[in-house]
Protein backbone atom coordinates (compact mmCIF):
# COMPACT_ATOMS: atom_id res chain seq x y z
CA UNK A 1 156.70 -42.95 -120.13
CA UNK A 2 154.16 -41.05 -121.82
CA UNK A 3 151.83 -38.88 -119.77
CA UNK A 4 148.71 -40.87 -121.26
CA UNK A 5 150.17 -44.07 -120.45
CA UNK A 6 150.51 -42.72 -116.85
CA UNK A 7 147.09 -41.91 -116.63
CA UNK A 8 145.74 -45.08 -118.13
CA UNK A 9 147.72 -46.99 -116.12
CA UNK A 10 146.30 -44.68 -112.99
CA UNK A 11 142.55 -45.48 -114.31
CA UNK A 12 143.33 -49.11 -114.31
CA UNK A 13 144.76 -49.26 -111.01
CA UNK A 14 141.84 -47.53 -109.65
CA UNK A 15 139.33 -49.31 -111.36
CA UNK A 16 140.72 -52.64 -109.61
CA UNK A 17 140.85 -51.27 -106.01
CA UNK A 18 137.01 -50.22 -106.66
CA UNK A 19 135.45 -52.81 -108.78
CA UNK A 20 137.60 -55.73 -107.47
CA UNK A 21 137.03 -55.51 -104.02
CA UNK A 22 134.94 -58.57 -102.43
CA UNK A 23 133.84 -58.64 -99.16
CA UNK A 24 136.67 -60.67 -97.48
CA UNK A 25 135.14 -60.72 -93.73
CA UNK A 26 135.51 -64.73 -94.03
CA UNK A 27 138.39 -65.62 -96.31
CA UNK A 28 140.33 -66.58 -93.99
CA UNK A 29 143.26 -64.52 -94.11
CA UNK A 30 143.22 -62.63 -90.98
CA UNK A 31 146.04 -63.96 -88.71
CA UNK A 32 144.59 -66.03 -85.98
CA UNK A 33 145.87 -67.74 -82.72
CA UNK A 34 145.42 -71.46 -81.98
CA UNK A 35 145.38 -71.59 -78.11
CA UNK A 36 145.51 -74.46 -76.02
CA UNK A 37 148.10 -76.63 -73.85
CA UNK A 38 150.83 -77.49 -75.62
CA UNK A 39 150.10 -75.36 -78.98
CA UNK A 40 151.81 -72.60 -80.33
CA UNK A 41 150.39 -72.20 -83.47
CA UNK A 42 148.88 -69.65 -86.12
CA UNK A 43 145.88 -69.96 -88.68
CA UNK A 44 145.48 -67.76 -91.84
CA UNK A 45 144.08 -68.07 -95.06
CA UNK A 46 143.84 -71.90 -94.85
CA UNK A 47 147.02 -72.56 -93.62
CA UNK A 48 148.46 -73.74 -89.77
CA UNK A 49 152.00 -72.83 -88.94
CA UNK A 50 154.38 -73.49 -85.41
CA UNK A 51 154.16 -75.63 -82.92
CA UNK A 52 152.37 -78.33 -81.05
CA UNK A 53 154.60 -79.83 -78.08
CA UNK A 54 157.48 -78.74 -79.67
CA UNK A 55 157.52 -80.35 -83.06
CA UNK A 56 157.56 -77.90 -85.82
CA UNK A 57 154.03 -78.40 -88.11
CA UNK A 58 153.21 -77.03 -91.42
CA UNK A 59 149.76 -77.47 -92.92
CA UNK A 60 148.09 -75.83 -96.37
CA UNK A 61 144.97 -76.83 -98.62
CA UNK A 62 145.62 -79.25 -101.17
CA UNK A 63 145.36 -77.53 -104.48
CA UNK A 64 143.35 -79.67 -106.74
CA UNK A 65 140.71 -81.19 -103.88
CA UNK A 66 139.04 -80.31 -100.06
CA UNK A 67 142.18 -81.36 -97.77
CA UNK A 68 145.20 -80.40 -96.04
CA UNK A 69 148.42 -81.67 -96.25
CA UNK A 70 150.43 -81.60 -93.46
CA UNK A 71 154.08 -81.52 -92.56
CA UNK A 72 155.89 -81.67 -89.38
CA UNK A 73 159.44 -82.54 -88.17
CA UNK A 74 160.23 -84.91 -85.36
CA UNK A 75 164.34 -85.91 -84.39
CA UNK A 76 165.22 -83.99 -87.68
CA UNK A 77 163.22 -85.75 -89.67
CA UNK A 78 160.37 -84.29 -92.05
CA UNK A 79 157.00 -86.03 -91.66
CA UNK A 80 154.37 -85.84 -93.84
CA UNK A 81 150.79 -86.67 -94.34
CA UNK A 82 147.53 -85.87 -96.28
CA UNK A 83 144.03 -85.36 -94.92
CA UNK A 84 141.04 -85.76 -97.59
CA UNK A 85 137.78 -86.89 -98.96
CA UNK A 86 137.86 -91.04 -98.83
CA UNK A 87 135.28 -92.64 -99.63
CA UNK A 88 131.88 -91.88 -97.27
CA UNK A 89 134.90 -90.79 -94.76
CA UNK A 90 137.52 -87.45 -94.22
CA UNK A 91 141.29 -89.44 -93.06
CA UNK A 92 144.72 -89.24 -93.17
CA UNK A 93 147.42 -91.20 -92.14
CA UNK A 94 149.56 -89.67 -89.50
CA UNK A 95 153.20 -90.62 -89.13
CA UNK A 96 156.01 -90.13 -86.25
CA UNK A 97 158.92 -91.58 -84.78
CA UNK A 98 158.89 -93.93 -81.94
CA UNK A 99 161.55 -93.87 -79.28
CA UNK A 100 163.79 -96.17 -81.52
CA UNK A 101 163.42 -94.05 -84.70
CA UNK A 102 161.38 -96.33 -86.67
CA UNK A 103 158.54 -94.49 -88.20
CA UNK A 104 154.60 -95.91 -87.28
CA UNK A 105 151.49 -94.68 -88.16
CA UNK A 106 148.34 -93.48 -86.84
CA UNK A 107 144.91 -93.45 -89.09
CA UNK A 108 142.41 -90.52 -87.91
CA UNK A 109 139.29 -90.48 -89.74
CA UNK A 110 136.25 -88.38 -89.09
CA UNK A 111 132.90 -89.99 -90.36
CA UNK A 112 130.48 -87.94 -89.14
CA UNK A 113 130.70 -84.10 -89.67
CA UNK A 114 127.74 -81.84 -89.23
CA UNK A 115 127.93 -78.19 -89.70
CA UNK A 116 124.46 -77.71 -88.13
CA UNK A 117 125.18 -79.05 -84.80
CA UNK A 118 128.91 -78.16 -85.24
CA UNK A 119 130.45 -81.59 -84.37
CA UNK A 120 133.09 -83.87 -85.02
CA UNK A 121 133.27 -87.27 -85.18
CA UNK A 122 135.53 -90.80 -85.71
CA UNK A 123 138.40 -92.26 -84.45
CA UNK A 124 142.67 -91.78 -83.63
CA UNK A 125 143.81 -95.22 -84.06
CA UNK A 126 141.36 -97.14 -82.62
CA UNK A 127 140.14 -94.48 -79.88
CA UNK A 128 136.86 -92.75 -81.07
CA UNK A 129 136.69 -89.21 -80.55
CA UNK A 130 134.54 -86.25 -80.72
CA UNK A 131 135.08 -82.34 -80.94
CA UNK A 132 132.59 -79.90 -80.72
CA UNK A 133 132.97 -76.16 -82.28
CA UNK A 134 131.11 -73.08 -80.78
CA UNK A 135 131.07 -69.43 -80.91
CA UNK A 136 129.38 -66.72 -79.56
CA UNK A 137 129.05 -65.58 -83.14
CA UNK A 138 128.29 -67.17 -86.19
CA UNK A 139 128.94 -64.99 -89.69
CA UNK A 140 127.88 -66.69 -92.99
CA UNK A 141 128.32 -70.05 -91.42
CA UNK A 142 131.48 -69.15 -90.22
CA UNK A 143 132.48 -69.52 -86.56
CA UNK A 144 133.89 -66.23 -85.20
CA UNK A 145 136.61 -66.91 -82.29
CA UNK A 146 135.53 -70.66 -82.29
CA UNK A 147 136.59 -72.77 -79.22
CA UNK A 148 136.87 -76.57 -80.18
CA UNK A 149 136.05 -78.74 -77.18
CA UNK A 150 137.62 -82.30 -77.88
CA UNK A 151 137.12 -86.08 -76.12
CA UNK A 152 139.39 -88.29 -77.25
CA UNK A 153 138.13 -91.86 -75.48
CA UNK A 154 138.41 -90.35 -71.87
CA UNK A 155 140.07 -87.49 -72.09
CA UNK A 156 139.00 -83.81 -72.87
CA UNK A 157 140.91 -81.22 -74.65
CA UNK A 158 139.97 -77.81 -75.40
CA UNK A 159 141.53 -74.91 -77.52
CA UNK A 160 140.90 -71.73 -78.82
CA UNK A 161 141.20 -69.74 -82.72
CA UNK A 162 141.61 -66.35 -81.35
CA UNK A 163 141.29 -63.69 -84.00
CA UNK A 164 139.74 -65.58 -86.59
CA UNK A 165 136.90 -67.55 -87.91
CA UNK A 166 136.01 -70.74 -89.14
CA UNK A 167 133.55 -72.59 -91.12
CA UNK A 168 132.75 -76.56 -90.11
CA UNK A 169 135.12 -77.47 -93.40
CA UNK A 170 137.90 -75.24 -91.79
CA UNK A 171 137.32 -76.98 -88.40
CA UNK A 172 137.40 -80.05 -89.52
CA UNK A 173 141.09 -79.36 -90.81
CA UNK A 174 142.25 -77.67 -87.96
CA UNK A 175 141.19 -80.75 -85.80
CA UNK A 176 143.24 -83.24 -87.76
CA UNK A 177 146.38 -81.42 -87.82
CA UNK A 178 145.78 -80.06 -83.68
CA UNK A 179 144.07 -83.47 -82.63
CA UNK A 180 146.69 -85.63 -85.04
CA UNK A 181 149.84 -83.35 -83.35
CA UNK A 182 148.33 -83.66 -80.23
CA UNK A 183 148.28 -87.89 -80.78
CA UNK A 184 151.57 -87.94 -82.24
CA UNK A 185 153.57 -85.78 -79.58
CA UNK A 186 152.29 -88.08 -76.73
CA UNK A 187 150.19 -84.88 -75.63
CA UNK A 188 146.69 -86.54 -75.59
């Protein structure tokens, strides 16, 4: 290679790392810690990877529209589900295996989602439910450290994003695949 090729290259390379940094305080990609009963699971850039009861759970974005698709295994079987957009409504269709191995279903849908008060609402099957997300700090509409304190018809459950931060849309995923595991496990 040439020696002005080398320092062209050098130029453009620095040039990136200067003019092509963005703050990045809220994208996301640090690697947080879901914490709660029953969950073993991480959060970065969008995406929720380990554990919830044992059952191994995947979830990302969905590329071409605001959702998450989810994918866990149950009895060595891959399960998978979408949560998005439907109508005036955010659902998706959970699916396990019940004690026979037949697969069944469980709808959650959350109809009422307000940033400003930071709360969740709808239903698990047919139990309503409601999940409320604080933080001692709030960044750019972003939750820092959020705790999500959840009451699923008569029962409360309450976990933790340790080492990250979330805005309500982010929440709002992380509750359907931790409140949807939760459901499907038998945990809640």
């Amino acid at each position: 290679m040439s020696t002005m090729f080398r320092v062209l290259m050098a130029a453009l390379v620095c040039s990136a790392v200067v003019f092509g940094h963005e703050d990045h305080d809220h994208d996301h990609g640090q690697l947080g810690l879901l914490k709660g009963e029953h969950l073993g699971l991480f959060y970065s850039d969008h995406a929720i990877s380990g554990h919830v009861k044992g059952s191994l759970v995947f979830a990302a974005p969905l590329e071409k529209e605001y959702g998450i698709r989810l994918e866990h295994r149950m009895e060595g079987v891959t399960l998978t589900s979408e949560f998005k957009k439907n109508g005036t409504a955010f659902s998706g269709r959970l699916t396990a295996l019940n004690a026979k191995g037949e697969k069944t279903e469980t709808e959650v849908v959350a109809s009422k989602v307000s940033g400003k008060e930071g709360t969740i609402e709808g239903t698990v099957g047919a139990t309503p439910f409601k999940v409320k997300v604080s933080s001692k700090t709030v960044e750019g509409n972003h939750y820092v450290d959020p705790t999500f304190e959840m009451t699923v018809g008569e029962k409360a459950y309450k976990f933790q994003l340790v080492g990250g931060s979330a805005c309500i849309g982010c929440s709002l995923k992380i509750t359907y695949v931790v409140l949807g595991m939760l459901r499907t496990t038998g945990a809640l």
